[in-house]
Every structure is written in C-alpha cells, then in structure tokens.
PDB file of N, CA and C in Angstrom:
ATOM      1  N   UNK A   1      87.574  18.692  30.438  1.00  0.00           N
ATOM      2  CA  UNK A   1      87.603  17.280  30.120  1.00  0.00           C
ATOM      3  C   UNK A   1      88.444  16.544  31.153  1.00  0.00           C
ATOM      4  N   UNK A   2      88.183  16.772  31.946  1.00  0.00           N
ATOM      5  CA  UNK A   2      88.881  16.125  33.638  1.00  0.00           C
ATOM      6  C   UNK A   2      88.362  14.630  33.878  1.00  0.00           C
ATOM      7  N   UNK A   3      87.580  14.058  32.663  1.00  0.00           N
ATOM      8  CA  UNK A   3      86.910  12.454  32.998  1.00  0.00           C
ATOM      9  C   UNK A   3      87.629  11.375  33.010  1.00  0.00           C
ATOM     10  N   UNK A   4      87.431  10.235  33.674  1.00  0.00           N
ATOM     11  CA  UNK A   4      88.711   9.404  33.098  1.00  0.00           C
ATOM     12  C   UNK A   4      87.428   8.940  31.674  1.00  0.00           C
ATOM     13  N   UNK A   5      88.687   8.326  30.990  1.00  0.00           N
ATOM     14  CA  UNK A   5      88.510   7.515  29.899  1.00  0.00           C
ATOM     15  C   UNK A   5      87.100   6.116  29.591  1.00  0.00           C
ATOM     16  N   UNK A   6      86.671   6.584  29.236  1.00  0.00           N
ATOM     17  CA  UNK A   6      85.356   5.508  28.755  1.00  0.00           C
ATOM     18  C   UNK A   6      86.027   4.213  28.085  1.00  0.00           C
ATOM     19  N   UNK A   7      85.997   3.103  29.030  1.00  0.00           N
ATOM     20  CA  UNK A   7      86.587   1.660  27.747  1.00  0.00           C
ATOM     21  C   UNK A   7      85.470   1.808  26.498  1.00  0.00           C
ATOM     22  N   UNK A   8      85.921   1.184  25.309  1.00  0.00           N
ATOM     23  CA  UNK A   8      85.821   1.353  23.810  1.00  0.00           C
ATOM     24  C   UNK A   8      84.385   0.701  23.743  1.00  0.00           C
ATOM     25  N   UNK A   9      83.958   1.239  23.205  1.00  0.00           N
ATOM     26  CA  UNK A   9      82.209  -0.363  22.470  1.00  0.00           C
ATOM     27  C   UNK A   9      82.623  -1.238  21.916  1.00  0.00           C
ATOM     28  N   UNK A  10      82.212  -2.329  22.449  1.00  0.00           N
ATOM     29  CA  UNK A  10      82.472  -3.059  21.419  1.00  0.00           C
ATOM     30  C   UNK A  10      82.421  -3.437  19.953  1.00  0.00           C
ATOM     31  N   UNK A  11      82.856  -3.864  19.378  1.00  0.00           N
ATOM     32  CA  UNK A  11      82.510  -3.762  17.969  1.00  0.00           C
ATOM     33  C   UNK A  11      81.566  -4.493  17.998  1.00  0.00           C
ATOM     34  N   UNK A  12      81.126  -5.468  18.540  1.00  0.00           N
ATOM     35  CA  UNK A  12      79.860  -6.080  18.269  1.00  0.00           C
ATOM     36  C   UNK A  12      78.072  -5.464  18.854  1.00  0.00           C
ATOM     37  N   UNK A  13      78.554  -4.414  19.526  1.00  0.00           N
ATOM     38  CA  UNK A  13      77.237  -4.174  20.364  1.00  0.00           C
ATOM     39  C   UNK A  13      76.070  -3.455  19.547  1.00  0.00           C
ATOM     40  N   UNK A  14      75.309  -3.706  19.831  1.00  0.00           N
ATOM     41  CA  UNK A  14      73.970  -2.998  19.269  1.00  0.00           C
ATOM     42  C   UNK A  14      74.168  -1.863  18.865  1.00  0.00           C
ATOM     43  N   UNK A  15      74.480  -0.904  18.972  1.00  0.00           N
ATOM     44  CA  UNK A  15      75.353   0.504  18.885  1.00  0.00           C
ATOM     45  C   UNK A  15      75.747   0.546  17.273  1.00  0.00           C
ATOM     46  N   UNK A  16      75.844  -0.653  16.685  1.00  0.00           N
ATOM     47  CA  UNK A  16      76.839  -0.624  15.667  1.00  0.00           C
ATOM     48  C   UNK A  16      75.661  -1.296  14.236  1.00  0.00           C
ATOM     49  N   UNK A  17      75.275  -0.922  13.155  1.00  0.00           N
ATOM     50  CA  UNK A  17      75.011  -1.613  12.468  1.00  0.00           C
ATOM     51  C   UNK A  17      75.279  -2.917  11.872  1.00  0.00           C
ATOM     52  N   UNK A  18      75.074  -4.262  12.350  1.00  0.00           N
ATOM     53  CA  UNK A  18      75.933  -5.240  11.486  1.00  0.00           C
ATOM     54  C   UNK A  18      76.553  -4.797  10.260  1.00  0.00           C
ATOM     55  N   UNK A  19      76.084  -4.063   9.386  1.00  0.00           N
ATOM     56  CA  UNK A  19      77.071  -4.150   7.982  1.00  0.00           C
ATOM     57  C   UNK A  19      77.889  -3.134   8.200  1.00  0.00           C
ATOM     58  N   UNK A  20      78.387  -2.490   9.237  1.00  0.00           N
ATOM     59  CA  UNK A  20      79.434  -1.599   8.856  1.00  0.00           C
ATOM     60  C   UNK A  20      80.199  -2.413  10.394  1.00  0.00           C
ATOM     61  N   UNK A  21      80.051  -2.860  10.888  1.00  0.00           N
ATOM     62  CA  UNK A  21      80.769  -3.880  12.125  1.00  0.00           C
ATOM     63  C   UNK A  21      82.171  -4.467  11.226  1.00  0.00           C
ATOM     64  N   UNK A  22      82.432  -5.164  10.269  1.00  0.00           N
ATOM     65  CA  UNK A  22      83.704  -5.247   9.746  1.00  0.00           C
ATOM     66  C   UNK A  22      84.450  -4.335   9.111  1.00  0.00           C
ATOM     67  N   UNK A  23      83.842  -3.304   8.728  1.00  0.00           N
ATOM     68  CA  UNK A  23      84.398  -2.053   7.894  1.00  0.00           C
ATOM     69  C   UNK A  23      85.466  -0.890   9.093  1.00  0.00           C
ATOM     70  N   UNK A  24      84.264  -1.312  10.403  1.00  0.00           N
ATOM     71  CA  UNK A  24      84.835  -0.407  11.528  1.00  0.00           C
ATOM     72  C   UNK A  24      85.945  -1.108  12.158  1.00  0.00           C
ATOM     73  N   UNK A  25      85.867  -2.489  12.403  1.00  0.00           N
ATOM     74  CA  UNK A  25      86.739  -3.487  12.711  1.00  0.00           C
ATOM     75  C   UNK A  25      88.120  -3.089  11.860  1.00  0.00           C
ATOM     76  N   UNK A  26      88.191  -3.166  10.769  1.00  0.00           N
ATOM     77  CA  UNK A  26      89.374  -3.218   9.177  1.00  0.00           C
ATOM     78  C   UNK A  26      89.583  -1.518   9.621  1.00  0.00           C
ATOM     79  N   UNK A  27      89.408  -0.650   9.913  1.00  0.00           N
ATOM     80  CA  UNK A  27      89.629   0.784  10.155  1.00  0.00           C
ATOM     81  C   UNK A  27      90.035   0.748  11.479  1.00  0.00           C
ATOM     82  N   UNK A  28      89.969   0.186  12.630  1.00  0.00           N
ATOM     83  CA  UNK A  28      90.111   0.965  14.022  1.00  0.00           C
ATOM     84  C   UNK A  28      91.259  -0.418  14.161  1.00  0.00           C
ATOM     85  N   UNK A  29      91.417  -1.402  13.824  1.00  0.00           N
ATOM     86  CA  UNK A  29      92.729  -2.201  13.842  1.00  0.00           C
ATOM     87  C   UNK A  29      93.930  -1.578  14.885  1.00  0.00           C
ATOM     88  N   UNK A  30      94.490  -0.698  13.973  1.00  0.00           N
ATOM     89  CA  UNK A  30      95.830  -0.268  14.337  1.00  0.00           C
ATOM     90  C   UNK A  30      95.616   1.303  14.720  1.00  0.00           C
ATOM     91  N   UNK A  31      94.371   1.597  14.908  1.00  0.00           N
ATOM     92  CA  UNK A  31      94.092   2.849  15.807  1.00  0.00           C
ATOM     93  C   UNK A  31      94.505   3.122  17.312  1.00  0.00           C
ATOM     94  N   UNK A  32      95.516   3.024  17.994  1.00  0.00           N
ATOM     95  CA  UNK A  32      95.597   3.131  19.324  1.00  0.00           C
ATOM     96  C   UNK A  32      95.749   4.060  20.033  1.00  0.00           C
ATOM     97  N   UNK A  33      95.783   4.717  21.237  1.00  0.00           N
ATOM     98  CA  UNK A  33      96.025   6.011  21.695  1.00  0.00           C
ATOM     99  C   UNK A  33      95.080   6.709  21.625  1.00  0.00           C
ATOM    100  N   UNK A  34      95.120   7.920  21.861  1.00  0.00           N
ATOM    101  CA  UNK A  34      94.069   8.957  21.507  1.00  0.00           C
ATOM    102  C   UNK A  34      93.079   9.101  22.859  1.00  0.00           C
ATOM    103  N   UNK A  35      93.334   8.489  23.863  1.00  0.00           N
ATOM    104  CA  UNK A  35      92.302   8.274  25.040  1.00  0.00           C
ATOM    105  C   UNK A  35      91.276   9.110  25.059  1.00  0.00           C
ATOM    106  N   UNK A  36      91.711  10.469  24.873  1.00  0.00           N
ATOM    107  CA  UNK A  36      91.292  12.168  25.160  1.00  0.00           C
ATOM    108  C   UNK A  36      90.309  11.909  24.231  1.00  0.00           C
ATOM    109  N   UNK A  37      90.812  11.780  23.048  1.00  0.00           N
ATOM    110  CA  UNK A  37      89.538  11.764  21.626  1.00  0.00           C
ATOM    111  C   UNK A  37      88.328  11.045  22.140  1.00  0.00           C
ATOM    112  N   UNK A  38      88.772   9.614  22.506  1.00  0.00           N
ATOM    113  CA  UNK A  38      87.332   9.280  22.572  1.00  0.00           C
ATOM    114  C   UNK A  38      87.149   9.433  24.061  1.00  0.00           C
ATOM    115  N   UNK A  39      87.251   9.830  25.058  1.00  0.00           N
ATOM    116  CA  UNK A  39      86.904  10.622  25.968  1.00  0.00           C
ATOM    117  C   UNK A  39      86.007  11.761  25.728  1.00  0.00           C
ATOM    118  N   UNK A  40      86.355  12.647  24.724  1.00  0.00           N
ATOM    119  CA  UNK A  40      85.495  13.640  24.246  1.00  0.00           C
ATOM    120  C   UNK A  40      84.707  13.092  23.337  1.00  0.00           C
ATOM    121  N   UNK A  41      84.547  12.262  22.185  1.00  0.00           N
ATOM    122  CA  UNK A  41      83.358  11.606  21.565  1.00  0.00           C
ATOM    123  C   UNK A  41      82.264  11.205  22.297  1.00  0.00           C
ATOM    124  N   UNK A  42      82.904  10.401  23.284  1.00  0.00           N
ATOM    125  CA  UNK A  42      81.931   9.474  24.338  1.00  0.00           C
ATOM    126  C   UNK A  42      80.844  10.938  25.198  1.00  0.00           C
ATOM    127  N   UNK A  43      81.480  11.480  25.850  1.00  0.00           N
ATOM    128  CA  UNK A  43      81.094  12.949  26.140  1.00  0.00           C
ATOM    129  C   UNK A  43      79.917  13.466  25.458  1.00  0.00           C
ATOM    130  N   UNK A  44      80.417  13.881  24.417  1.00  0.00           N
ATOM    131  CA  UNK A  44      79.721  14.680  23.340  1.00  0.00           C
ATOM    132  C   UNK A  44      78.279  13.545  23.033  1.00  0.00           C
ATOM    133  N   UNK A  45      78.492  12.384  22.670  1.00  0.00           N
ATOM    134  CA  UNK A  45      77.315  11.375  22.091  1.00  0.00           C
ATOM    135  C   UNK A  45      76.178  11.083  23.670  1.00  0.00           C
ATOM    136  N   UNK A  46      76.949  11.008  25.125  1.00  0.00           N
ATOM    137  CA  UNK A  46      76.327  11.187  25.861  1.00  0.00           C
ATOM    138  C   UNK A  46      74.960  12.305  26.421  1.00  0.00           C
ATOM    139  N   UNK A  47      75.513  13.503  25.534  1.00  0.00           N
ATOM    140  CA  UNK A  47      75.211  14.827  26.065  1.00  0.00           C
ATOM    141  C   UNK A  47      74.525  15.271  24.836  1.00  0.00           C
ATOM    142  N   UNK A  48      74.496  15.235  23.867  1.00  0.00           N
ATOM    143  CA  UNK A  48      73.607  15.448  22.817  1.00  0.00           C
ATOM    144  C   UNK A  48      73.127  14.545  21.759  1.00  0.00           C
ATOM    145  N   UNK A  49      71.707  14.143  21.788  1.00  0.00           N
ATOM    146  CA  UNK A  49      71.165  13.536  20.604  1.00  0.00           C
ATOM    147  C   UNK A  49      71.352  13.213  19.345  1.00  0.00           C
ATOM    148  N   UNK A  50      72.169  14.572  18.349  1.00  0.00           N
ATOM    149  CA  UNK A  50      72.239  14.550  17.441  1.00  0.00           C
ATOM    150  C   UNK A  50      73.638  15.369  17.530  1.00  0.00           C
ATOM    151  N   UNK A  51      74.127  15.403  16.367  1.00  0.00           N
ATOM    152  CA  UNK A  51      75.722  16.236  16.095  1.00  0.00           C
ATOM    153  C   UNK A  51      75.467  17.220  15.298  1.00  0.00           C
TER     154      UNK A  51
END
C-alpha cells in the first residue's frame, strides 16, 4: 500500500444515493485521519466489482 492517498468523494456525487447522502454526512462529521483506511477502501472498490 505504497499509494498516496485518494482525496474523499464527495458527499454529493453520484456515487452516493441521495437518501443516505445526510445519514453519511451526520456519520463521517468528526471522522478524521485514517488516510491508510481509505487509501485501502479506495484500492479495494477500484480493483474489484463486488466485496
């Protein structure tokens, strides 16, 4: 995992269902740090279709 860091999606982008867009908003608030994590999410959702 030698990648740099992927900036975040937006909460508004297509990517996101409108009805869970404020739910994810009210949850990821005060989420900060973690670069690595979503470094490896971003990774992983790039590289395989399904989980």
């Amino acid at each position: 995992m030698n990648t740099s860091p992927r900036p975040p999606t937006p909460i508004n982008s297509p990517s996101y269902p409108t009805e869970f867009q404020q739910v994810i908003l009210k949850k990821s608030q005060n989420f900060v740090g973690r670069a690595f994590l979503f470094t490896a999410i971003y990774n992983f959702i790039q590289s395989h279709d399904r989980g």
